[in-house]
N, C-alpha and C. Protein backbone atom coordinates (compact mmCIF):
# COMPACT_ATOMS: atom_id res chain seq x y z
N UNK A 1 -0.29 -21.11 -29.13
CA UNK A 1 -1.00 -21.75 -30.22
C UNK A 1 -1.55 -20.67 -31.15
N UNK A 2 -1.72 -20.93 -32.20
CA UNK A 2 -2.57 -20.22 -33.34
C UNK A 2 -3.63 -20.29 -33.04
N UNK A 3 -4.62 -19.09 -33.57
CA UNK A 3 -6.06 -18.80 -33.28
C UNK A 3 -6.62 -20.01 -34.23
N UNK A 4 -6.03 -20.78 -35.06
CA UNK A 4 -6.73 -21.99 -35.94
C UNK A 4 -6.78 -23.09 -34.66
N UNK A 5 -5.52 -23.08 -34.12
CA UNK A 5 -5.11 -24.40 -33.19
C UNK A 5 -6.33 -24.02 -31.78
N UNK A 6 -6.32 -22.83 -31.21
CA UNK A 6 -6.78 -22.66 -30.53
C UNK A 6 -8.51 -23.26 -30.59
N UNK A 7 -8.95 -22.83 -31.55
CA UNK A 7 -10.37 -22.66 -32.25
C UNK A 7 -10.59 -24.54 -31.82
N UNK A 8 -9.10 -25.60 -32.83
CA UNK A 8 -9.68 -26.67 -32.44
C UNK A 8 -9.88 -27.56 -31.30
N UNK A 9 -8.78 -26.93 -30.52
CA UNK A 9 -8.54 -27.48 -28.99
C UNK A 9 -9.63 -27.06 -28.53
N UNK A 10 -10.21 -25.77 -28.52
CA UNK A 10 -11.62 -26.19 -27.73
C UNK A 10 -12.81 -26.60 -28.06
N UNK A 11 -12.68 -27.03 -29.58
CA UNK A 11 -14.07 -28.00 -30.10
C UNK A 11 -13.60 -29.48 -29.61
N UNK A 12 -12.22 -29.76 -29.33
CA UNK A 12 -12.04 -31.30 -29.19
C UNK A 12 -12.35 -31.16 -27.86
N UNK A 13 -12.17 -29.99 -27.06
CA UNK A 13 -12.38 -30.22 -25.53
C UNK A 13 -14.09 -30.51 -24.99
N UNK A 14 -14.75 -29.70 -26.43
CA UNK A 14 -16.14 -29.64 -25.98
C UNK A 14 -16.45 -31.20 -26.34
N UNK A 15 -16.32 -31.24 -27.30
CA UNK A 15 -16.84 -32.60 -28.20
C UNK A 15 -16.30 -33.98 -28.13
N UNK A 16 -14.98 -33.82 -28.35
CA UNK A 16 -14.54 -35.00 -28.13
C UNK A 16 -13.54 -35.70 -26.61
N UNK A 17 -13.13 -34.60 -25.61
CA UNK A 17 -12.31 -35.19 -24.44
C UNK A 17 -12.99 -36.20 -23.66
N UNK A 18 -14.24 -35.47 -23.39
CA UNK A 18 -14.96 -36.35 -22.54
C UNK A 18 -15.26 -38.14 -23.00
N UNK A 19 -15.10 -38.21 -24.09
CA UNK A 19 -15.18 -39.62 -24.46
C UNK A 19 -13.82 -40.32 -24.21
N UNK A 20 -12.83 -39.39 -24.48
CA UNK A 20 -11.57 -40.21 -24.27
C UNK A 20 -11.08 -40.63 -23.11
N UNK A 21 -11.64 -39.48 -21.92
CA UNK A 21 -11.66 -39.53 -20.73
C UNK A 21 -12.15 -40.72 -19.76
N UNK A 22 -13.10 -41.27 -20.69
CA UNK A 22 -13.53 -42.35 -19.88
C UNK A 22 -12.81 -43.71 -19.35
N UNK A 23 -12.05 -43.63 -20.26
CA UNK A 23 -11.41 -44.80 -20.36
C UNK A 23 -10.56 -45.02 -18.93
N UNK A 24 -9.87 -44.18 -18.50
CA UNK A 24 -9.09 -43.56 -17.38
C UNK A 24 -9.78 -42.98 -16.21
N UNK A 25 -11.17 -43.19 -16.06
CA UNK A 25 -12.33 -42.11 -15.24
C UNK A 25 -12.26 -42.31 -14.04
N UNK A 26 -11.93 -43.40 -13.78
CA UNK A 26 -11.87 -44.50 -12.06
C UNK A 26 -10.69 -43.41 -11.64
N UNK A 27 -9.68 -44.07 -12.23
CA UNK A 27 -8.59 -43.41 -11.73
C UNK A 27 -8.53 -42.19 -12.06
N UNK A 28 -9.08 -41.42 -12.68
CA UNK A 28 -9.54 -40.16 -12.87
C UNK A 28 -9.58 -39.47 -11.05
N UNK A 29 -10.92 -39.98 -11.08
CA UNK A 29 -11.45 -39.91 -9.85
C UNK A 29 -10.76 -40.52 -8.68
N UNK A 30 -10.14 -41.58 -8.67
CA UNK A 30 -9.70 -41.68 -7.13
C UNK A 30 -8.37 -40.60 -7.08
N UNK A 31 -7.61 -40.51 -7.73
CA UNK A 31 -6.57 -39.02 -7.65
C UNK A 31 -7.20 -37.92 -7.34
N UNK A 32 -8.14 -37.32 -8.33
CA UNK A 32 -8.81 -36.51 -7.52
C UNK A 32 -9.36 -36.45 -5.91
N UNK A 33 -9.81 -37.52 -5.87
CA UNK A 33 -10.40 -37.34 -4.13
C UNK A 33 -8.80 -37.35 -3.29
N UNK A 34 -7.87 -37.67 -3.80
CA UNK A 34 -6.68 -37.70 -2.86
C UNK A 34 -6.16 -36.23 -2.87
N UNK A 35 -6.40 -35.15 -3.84
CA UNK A 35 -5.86 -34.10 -4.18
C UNK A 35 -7.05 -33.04 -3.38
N UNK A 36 -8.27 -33.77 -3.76
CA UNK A 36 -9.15 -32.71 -2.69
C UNK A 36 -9.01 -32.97 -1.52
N UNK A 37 -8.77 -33.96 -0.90
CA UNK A 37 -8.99 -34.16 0.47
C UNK A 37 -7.59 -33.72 1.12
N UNK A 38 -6.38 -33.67 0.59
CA UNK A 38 -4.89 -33.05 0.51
C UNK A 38 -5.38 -31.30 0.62
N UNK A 39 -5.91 -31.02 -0.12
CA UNK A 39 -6.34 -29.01 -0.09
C UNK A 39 -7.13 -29.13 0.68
N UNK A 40 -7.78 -30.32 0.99
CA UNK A 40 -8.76 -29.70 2.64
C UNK A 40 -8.38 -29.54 4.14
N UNK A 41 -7.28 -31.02 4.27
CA UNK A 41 -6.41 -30.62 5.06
C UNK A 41 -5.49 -29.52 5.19
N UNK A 42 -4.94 -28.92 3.94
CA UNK A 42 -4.22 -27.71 4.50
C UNK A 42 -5.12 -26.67 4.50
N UNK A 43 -6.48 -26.15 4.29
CA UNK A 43 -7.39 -25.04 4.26
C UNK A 43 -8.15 -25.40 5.96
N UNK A 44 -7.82 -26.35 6.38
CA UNK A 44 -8.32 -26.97 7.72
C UNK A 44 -7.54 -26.26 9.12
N UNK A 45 -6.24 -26.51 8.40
CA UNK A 45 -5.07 -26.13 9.43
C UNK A 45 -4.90 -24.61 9.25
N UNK A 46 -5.13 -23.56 8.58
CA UNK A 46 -5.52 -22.77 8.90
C UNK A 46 -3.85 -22.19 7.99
N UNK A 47 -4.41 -20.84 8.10
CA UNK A 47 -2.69 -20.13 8.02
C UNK A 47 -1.48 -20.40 8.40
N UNK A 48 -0.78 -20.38 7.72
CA UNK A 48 -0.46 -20.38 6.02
C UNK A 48 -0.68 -21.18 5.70
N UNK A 49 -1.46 -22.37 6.03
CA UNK A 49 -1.20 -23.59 5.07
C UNK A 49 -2.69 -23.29 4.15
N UNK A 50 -3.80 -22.79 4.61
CA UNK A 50 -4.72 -22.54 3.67
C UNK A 50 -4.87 -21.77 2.32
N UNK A 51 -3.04 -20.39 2.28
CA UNK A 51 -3.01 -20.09 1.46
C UNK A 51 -1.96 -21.08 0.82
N UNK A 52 -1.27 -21.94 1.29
CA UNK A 52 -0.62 -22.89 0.41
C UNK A 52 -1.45 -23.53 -0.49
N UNK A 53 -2.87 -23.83 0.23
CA UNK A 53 -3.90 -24.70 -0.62
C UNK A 53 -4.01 -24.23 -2.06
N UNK A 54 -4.40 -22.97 -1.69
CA UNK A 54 -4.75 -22.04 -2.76
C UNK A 54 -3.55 -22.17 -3.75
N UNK A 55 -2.71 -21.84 -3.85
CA UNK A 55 -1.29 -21.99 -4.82
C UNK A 55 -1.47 -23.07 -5.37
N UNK A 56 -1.51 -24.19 -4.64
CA UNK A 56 -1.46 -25.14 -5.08
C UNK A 56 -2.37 -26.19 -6.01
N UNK A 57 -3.73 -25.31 -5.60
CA UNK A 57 -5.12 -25.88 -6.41
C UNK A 57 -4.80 -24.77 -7.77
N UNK A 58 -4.48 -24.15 -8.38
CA UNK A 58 -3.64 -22.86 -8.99
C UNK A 58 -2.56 -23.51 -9.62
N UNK A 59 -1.90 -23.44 -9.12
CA UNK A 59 -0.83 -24.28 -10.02
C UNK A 59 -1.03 -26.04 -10.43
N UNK A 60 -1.58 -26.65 -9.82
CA UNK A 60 -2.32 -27.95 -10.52
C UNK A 60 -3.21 -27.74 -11.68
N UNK A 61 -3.76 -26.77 -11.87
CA UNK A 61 -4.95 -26.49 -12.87
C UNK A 61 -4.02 -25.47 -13.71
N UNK A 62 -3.13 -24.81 -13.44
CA UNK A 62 -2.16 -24.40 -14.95
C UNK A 62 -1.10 -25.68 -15.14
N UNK A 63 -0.55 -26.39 -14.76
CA UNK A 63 -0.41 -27.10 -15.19
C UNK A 63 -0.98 -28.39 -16.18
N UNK A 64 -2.19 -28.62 -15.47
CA UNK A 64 -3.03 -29.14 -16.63
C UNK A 64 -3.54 -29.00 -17.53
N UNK A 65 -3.75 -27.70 -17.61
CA UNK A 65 -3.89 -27.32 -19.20
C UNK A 65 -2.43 -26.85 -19.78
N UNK A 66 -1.69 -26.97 -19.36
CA UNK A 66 -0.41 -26.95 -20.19
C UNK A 66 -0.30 -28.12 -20.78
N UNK A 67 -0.41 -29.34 -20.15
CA UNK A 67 -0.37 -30.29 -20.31
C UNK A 67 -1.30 -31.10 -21.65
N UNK A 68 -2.65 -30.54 -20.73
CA UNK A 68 -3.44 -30.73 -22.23
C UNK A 68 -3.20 -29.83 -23.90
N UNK A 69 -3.39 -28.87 -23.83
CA UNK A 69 -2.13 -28.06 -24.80
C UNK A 69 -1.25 -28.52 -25.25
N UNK A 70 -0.27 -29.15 -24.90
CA UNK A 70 1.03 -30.16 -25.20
C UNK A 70 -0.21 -31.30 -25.87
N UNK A 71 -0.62 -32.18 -24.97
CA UNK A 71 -1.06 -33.56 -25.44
C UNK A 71 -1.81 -32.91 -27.20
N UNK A 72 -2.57 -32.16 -26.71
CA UNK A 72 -3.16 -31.60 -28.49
C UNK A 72 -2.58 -31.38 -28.92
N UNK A 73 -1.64 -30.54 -29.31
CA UNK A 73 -0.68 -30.16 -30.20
C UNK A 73 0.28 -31.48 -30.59
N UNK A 74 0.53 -32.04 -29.69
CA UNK A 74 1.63 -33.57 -30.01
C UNK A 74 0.65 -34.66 -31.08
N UNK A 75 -0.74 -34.79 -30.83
CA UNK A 75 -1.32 -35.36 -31.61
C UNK A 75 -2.33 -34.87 -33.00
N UNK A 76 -2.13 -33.02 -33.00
CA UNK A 76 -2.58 -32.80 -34.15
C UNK A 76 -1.28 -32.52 -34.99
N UNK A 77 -0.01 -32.51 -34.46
CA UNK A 77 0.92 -32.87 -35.39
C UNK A 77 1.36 -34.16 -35.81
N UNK A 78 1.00 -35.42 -35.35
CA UNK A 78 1.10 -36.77 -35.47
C UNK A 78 -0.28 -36.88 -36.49
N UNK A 79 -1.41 -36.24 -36.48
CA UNK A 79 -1.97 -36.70 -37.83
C UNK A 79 -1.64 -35.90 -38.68
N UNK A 80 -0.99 -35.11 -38.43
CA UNK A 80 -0.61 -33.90 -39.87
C UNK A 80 0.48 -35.04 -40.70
N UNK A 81 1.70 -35.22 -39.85
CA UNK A 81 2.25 -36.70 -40.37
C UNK A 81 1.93 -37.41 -41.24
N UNK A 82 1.13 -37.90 -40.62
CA UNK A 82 0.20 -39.23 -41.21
C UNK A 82 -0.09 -39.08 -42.43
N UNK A 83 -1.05 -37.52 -41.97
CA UNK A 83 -1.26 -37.69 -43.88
C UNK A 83 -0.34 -37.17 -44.75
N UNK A 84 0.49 -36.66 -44.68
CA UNK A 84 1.47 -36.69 -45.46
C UNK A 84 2.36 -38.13 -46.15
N UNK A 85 2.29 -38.71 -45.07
CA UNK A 85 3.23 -40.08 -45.61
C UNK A 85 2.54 -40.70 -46.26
């Protein structure tokens, strides 16, 4: 991203995600408790599976901000659109 794009993705992250978030928050949250309680069992069982945890709580959280990254960018080019047409 550009240091412009960058700048706005994290004023929408400060300011505005959390509102959008709500809508989805339940299920927000019950995935989450299935994903923590999934990395607790393998940090439980001990080697290797505790460093699997680790990778894996690691790669869930770069993926999600890839993801979010994508989702911003897909919708600050959908209003760039807009106003053009």
């Amino acid at each position: 991203m550009t240091p412009f794009q960058e700048a706005l993705y994290d004023f929408c992250l400060e300011n505005r995600a959390e509102a959008y978030m709500a809508w989805d928050r339940e299920e927000y949250r019950e995935n989450e408790k299935v994903v923590r309680w999934a990395l607790e069992q393998l940090n439980e069982a001990g080697e290797p599976w505790a460093g699997l945890a680790d990778r894996v709580e690691y790669g869930l959280n770069a993926m999600r901000s890839i993801q979010c990254r994508a989702m911003f960018l897909s919708g600050l080019w959908a209003g760039q659109a807009l106003s053009r047409a």
